[in-house]
N, C-alpha and C. Protein backbone atom coordinates (compact mmCIF):
# COMPACT_ATOMS: atom_id res chain seq x y z
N UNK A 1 59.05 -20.76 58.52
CA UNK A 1 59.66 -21.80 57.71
C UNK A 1 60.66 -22.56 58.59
N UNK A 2 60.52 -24.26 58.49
CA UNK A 2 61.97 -24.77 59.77
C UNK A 2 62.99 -25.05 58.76
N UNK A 3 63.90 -25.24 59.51
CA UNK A 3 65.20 -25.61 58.46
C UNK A 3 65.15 -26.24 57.71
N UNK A 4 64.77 -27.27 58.07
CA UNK A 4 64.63 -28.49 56.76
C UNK A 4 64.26 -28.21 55.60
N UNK A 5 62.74 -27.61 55.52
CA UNK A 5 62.18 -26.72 54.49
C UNK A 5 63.07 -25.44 54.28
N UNK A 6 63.70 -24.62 54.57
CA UNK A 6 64.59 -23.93 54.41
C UNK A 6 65.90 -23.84 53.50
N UNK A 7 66.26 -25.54 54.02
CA UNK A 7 67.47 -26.23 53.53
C UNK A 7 67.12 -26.72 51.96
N UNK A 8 65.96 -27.45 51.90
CA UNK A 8 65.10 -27.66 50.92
C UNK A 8 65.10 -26.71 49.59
N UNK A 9 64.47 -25.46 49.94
CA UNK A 9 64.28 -24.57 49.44
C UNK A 9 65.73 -23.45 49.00
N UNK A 10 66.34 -23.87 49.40
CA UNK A 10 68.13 -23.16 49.31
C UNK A 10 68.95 -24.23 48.48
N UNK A 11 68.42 -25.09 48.63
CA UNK A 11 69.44 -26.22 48.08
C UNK A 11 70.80 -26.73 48.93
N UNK A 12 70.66 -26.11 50.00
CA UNK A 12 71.61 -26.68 51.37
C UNK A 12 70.84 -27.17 52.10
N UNK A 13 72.24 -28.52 52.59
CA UNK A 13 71.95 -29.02 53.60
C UNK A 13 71.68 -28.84 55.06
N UNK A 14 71.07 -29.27 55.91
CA UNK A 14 71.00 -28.37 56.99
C UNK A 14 72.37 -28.55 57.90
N UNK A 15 72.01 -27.10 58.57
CA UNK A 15 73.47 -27.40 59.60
C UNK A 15 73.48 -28.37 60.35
N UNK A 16 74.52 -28.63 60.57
CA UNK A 16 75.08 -30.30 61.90
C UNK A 16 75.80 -28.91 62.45
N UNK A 17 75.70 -29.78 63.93
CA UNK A 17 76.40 -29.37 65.00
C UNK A 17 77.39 -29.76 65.40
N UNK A 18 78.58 -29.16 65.14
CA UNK A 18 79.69 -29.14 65.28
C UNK A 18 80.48 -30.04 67.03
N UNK A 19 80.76 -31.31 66.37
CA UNK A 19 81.19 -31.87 67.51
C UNK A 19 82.79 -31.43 68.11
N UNK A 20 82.98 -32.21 69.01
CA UNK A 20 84.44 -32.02 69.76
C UNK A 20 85.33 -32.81 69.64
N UNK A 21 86.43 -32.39 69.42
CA UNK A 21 87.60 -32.98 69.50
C UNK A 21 88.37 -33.11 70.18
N UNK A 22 89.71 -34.00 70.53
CA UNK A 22 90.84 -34.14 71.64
C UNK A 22 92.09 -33.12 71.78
N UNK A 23 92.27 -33.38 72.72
CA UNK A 23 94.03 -32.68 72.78
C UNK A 23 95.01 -33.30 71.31
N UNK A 24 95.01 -34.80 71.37
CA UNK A 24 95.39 -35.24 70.19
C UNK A 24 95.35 -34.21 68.82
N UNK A 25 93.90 -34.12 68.68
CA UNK A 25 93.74 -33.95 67.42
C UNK A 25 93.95 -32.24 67.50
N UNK A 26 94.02 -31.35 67.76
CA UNK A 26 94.05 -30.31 68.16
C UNK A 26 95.65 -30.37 67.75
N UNK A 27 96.53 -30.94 68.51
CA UNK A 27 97.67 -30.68 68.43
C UNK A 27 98.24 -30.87 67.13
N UNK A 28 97.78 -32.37 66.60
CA UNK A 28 97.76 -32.31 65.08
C UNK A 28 97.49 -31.37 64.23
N UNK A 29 96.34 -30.80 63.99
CA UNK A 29 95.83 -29.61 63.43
C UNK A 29 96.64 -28.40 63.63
N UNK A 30 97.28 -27.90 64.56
CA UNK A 30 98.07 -26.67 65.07
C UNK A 30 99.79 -27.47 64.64
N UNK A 31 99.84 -28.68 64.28
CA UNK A 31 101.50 -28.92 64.10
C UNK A 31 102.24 -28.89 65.44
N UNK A 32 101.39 -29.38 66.74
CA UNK A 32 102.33 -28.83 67.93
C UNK A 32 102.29 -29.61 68.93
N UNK A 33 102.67 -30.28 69.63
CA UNK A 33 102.74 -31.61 70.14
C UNK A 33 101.21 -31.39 71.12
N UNK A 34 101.37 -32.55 71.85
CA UNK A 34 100.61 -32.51 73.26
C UNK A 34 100.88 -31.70 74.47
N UNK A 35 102.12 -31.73 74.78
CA UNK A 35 102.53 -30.88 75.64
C UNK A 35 102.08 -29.21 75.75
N UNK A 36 102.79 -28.48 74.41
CA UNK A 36 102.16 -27.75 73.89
C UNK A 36 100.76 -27.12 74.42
N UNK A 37 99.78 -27.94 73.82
CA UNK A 37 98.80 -27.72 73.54
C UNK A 37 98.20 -27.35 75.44
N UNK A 38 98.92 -28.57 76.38
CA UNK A 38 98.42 -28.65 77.65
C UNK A 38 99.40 -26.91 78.20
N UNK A 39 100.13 -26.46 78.01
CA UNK A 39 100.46 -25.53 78.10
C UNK A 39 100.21 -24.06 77.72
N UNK A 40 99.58 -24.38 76.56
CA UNK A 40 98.95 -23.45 75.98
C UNK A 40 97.45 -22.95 76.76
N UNK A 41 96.89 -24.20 77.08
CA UNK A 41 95.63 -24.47 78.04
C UNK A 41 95.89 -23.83 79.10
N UNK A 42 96.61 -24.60 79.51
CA UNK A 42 97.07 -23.53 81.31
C UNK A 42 97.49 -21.94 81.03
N UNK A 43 98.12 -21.38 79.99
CA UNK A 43 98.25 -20.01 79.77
C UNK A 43 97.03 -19.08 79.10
N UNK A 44 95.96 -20.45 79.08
CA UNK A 44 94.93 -19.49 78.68
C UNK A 44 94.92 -19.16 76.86
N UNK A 45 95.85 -19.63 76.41
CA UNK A 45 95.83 -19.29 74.85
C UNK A 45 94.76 -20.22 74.01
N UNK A 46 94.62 -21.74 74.47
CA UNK A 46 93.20 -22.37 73.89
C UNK A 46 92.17 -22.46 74.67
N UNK A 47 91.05 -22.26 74.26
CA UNK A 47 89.73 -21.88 74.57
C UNK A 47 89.67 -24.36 74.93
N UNK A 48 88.84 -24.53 76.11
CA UNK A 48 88.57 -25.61 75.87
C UNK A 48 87.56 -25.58 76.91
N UNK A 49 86.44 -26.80 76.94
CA UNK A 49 85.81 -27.70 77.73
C UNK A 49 86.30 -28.37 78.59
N UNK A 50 85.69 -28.57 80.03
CA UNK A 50 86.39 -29.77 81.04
C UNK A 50 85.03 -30.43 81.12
N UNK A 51 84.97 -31.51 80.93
CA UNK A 51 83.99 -32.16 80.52
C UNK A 51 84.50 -33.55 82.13
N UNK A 52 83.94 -33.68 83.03
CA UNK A 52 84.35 -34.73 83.88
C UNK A 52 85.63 -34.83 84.40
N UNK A 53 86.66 -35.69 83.96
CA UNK A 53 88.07 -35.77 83.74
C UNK A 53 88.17 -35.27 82.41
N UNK A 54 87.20 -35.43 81.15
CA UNK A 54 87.85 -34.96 80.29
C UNK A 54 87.95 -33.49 79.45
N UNK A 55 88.85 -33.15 78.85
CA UNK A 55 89.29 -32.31 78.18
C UNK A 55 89.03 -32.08 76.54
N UNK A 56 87.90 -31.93 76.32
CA UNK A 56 87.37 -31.62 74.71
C UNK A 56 87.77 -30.21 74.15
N UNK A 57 87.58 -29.91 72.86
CA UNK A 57 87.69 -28.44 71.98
C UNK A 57 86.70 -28.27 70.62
N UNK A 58 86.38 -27.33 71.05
CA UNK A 58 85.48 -27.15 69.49
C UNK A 58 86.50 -26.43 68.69
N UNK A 59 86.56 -27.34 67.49
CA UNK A 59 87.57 -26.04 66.22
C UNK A 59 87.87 -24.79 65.79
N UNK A 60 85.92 -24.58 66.07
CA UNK A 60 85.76 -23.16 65.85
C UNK A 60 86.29 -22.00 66.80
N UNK A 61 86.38 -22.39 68.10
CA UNK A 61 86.06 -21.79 68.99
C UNK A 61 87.78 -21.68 69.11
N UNK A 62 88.71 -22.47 68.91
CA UNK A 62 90.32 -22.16 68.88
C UNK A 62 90.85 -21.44 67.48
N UNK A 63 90.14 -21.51 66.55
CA UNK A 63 90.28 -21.24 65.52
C UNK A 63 90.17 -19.32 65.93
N UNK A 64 88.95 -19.26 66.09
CA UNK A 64 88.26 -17.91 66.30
C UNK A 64 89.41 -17.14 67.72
N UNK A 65 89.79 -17.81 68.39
CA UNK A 65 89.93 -17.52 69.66
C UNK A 65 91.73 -16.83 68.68
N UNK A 66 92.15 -18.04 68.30
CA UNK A 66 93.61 -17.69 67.66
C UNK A 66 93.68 -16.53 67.10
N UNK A 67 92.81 -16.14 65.99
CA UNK A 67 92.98 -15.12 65.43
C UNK A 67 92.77 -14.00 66.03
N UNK A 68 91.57 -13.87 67.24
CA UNK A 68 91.78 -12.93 67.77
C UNK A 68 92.81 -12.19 68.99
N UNK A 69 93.44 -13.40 69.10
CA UNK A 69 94.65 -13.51 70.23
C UNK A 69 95.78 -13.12 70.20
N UNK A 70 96.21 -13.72 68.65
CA UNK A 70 97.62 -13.98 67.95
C UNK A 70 97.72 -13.12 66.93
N UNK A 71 99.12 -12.42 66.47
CA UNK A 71 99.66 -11.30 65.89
C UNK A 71 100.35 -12.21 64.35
N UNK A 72 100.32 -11.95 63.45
CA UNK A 72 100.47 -12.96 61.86
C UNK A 72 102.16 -12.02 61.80
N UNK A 73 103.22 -12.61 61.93
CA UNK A 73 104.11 -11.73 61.81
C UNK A 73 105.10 -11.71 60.67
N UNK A 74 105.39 -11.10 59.62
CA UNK A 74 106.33 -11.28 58.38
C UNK A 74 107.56 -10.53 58.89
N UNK A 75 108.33 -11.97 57.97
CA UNK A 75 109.81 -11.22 58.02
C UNK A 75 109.80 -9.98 56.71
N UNK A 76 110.55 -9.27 56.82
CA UNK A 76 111.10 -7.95 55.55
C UNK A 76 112.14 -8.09 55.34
């Protein structure tokens, strides 16, 4: 069965492939400037693409990367 028919038959749409985003928008999303974000890069804490000169991110892939990286910490 291909997706389409799949999608069809489920009543979902088929998957899209998840495009890339900027340092910009990244930083937006996290609340944390540009700088930040280029720092965070160099320490290895966001997962990214070097694409030429440029610098792309998939959501998922910082998203996923965060949680497995980063400690959720409450005050008591």
């Amino acid at each position: 069965m291909t997706e389409t028919s799949q999608a069809i038959a489920t009543s979902q749409p088929p998957a899209t492939p998840e495009g890339f985003i900027g340092k910009p928008e990244v930083a937006r999303r996290l609340n944390k400037t540009i700088r930040t974000v280029d720092n965070w890069m160099s320490r290895g804490i966001l997962p990214y693409y070097k694409i030429g000169r440029s610098v792309e991110f998939k959501w998922s892939d910082v998203e996923s990367h965060l949680t497995q990286t980063c400690r959720v910490a409450r005050r008591t």
